[in-house]
Protein backbone atom coordinates (compact mmCIF):
# COMPACT_ATOMS: atom_id res chain seq x y z
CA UNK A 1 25.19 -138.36 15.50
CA UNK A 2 24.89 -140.43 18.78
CA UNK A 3 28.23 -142.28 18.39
CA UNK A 4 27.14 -145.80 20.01
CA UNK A 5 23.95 -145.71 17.09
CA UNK A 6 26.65 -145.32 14.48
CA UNK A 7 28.75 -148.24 16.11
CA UNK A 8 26.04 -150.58 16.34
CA UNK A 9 24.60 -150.05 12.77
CA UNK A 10 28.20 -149.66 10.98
CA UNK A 11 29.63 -152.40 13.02
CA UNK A 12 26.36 -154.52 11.79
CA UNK A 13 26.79 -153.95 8.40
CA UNK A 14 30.64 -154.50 8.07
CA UNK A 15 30.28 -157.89 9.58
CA UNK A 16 27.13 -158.56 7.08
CA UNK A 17 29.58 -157.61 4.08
CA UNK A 18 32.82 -159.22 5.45
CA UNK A 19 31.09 -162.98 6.25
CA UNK A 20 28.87 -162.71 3.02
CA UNK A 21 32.39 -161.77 0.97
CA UNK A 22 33.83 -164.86 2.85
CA UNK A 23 30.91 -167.41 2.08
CA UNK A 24 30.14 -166.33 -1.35
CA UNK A 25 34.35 -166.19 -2.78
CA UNK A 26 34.23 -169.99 -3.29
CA UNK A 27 31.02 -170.55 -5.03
CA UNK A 28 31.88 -169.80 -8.17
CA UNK A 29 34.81 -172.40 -8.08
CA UNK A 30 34.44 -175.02 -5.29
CA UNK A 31 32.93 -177.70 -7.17
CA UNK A 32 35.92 -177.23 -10.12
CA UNK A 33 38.82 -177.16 -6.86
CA UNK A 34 36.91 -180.21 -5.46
CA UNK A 35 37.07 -181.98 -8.67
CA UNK A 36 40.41 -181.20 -9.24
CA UNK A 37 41.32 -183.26 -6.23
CA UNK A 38 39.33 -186.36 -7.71
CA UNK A 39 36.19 -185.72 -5.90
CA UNK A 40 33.08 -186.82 -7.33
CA UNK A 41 29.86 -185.65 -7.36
CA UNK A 42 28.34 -187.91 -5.38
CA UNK A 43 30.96 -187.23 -2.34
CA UNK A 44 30.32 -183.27 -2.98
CA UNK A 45 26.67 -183.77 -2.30
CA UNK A 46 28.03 -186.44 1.25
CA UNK A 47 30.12 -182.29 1.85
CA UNK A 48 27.00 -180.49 1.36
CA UNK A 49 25.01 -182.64 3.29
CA UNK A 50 27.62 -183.11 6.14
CA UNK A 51 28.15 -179.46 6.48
CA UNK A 52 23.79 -179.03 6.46
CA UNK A 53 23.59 -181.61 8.99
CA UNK A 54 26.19 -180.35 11.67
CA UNK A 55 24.86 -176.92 11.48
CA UNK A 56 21.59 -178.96 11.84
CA UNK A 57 23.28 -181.24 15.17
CA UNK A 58 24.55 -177.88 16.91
CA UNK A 59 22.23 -174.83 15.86
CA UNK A 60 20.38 -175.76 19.62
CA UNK A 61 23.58 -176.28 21.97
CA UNK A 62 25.28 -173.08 20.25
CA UNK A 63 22.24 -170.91 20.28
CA UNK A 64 22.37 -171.82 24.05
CA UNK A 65 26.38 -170.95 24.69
CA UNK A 66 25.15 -167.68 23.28
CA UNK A 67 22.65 -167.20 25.42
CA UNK A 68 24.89 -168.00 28.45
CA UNK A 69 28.06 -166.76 27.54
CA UNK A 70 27.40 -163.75 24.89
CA UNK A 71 26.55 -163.16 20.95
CA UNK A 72 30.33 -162.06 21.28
CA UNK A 73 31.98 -164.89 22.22
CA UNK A 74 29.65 -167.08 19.73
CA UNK A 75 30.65 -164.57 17.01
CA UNK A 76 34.30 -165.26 17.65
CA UNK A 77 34.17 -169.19 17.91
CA UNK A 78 32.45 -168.88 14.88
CA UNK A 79 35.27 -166.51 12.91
CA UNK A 80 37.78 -169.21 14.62
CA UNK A 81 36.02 -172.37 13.24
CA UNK A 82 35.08 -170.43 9.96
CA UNK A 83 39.09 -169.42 9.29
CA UNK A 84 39.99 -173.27 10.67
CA UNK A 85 37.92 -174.88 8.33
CA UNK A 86 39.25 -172.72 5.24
CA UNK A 87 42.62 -173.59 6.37
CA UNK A 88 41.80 -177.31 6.33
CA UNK A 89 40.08 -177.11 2.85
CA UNK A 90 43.29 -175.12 1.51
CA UNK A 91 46.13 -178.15 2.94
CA UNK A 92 43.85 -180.46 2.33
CA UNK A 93 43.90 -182.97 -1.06
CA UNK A 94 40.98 -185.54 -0.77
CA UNK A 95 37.66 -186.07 0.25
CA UNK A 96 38.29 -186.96 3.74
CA UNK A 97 40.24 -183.71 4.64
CA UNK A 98 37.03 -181.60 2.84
CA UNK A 99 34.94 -183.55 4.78
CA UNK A 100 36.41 -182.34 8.20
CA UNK A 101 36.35 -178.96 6.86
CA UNK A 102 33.13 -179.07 6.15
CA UNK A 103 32.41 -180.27 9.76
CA UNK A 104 34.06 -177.49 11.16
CA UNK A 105 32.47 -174.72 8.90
CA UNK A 106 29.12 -176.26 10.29
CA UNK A 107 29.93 -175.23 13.95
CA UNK A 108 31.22 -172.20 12.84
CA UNK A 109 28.11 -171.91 11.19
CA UNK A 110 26.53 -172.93 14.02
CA UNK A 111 27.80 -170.12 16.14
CA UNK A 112 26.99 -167.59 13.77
CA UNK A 113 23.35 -168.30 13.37
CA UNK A 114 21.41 -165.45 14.83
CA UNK A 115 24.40 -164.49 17.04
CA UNK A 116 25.00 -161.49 14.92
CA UNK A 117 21.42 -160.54 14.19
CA UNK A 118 20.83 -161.33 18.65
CA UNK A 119 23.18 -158.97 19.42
CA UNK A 120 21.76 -155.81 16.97
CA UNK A 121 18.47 -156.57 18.14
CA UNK A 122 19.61 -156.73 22.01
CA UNK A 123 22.16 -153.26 21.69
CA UNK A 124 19.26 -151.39 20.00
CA UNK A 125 17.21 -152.56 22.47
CA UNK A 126 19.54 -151.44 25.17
CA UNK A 127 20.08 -148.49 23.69
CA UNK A 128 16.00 -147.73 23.33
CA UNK A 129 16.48 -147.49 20.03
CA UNK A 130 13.86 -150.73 18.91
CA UNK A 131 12.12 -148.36 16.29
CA UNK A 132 15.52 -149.27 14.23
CA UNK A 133 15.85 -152.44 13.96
CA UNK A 134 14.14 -153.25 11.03
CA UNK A 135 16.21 -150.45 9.00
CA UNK A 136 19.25 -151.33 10.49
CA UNK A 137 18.52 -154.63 9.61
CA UNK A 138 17.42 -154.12 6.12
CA UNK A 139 20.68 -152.13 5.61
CA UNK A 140 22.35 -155.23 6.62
CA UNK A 141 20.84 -157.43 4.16
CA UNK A 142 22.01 -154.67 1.61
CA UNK A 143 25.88 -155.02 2.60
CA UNK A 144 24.90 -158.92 2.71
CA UNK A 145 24.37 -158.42 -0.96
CA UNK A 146 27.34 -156.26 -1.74
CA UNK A 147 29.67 -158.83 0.30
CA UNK A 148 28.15 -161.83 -2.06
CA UNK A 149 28.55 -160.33 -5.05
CA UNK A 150 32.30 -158.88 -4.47
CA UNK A 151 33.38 -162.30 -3.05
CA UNK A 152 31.65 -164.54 -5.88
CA UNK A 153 33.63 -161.93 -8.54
CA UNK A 154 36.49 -162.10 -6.93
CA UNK A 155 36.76 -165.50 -5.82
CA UNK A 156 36.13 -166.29 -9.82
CA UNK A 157 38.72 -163.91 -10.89
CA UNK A 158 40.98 -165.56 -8.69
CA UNK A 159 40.55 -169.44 -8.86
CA UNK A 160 40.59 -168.43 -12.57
CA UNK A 161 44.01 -167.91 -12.31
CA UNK A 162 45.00 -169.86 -9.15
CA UNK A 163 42.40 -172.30 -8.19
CA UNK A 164 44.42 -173.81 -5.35
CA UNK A 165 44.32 -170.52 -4.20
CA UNK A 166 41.12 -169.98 -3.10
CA UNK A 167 40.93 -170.82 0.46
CA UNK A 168 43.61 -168.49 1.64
CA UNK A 169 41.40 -165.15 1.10
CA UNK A 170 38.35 -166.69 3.30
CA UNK A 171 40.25 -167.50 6.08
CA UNK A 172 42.06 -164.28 6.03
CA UNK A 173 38.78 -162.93 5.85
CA UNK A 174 37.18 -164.69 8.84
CA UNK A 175 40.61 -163.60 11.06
CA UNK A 176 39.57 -160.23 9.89
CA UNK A 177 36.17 -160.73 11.30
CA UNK A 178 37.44 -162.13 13.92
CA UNK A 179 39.88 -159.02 15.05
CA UNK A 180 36.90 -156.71 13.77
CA UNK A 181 34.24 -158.39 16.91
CA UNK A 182 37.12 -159.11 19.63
CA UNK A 183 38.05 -155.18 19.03
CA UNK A 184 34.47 -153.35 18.15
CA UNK A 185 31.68 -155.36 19.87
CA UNK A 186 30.51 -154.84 22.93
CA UNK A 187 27.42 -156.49 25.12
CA UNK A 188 27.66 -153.91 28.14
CA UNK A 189 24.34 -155.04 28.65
CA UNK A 190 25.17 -159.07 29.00
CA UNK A 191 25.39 -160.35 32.26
């Protein structure tokens, strides 16, 4: 097997299952933590919006840093503001300190947008190998799905037991991510 097909592709899909295990370990419990922390439901839906809208206010100047300076680097501002803003969320004990984490897991967002998809589709291409991006792609989506539903278990398993918990995991996970793109991705091809 042509070892940079089976970097690209397993690379692809570890990231897929690592930031999908990240995003989905809270959902089962981040309304409950918020509400332990006297947050009502009217301020979680000011969160959800907050986060929407700053993914909304940078998804243009971050696609463009990617563009100039590489999917890499926008994959690991994004791990950095994605482990940040689970940090914040985990010291945090009100609805102002959520709401800056939700600000920051918007840019994070932000960066990640495309970036990881932009830099499959640009390595295949590099590496003539276009005729596999749509599997490669599909078998992303599948460790997308795996990641989901391993983090949403586990994340309810665990803020079952230790709700104040729950914040710790994700931003180990995104430092994970983080170590896993500084080490394994390259863009040979950026310039």
């Amino acid at each position: 097997m042509d070892n940079r097909k089976f970097t690209a592709n397993k690379l692809y899909c570890i990231l897929r299952l690592l930031g999908n295990f990240a995003l989905a370990f809270t959902i089962p419990t981040c309304v409950i933590y918020l509400r332990c922390y006297g947050v009502e439901i009217w301020q979680i839906a000011t969160l959800s919006a907050a986060f929407e809208g700053t993914i909304l206010i940078f998804e243009l100047p971050t696609g463009g840093f990617a563009d100039v300076f590489g999917r890499k680097t926008s994959m690991q501002l994004a791990k950095i503001f994605q482990a940040i803003s689970a940090l914040v969320y985990a010291i945090s004990r009100g609805f102002h300190g959520f709401l800056i984490a939700e600000i920051i897991m918007g840019i994070g967002e932000a960066f990640m947008s495309g970036s990881l998809d932009a830099w499959l589709i640009d390595t295949l291409k590099y590496q003539k190998r276009e005729s596999d991006i749509k599997i490669v792609l599909s078998n992303g989506l599948r460790f997308s799905q795996i990641g989901f539903l391993a983090g949403a278990s586990i994340g309810g398993v665990l803020g079952g037991y230790a709700i104040t918990l729950i914040w710790y995991p994700v931003a180990a996970l995104h430092l994970i991510g983080l170590v896993v793109v500084t080490t394994f991705m390259r863009e040979t091809y950026f310039i």
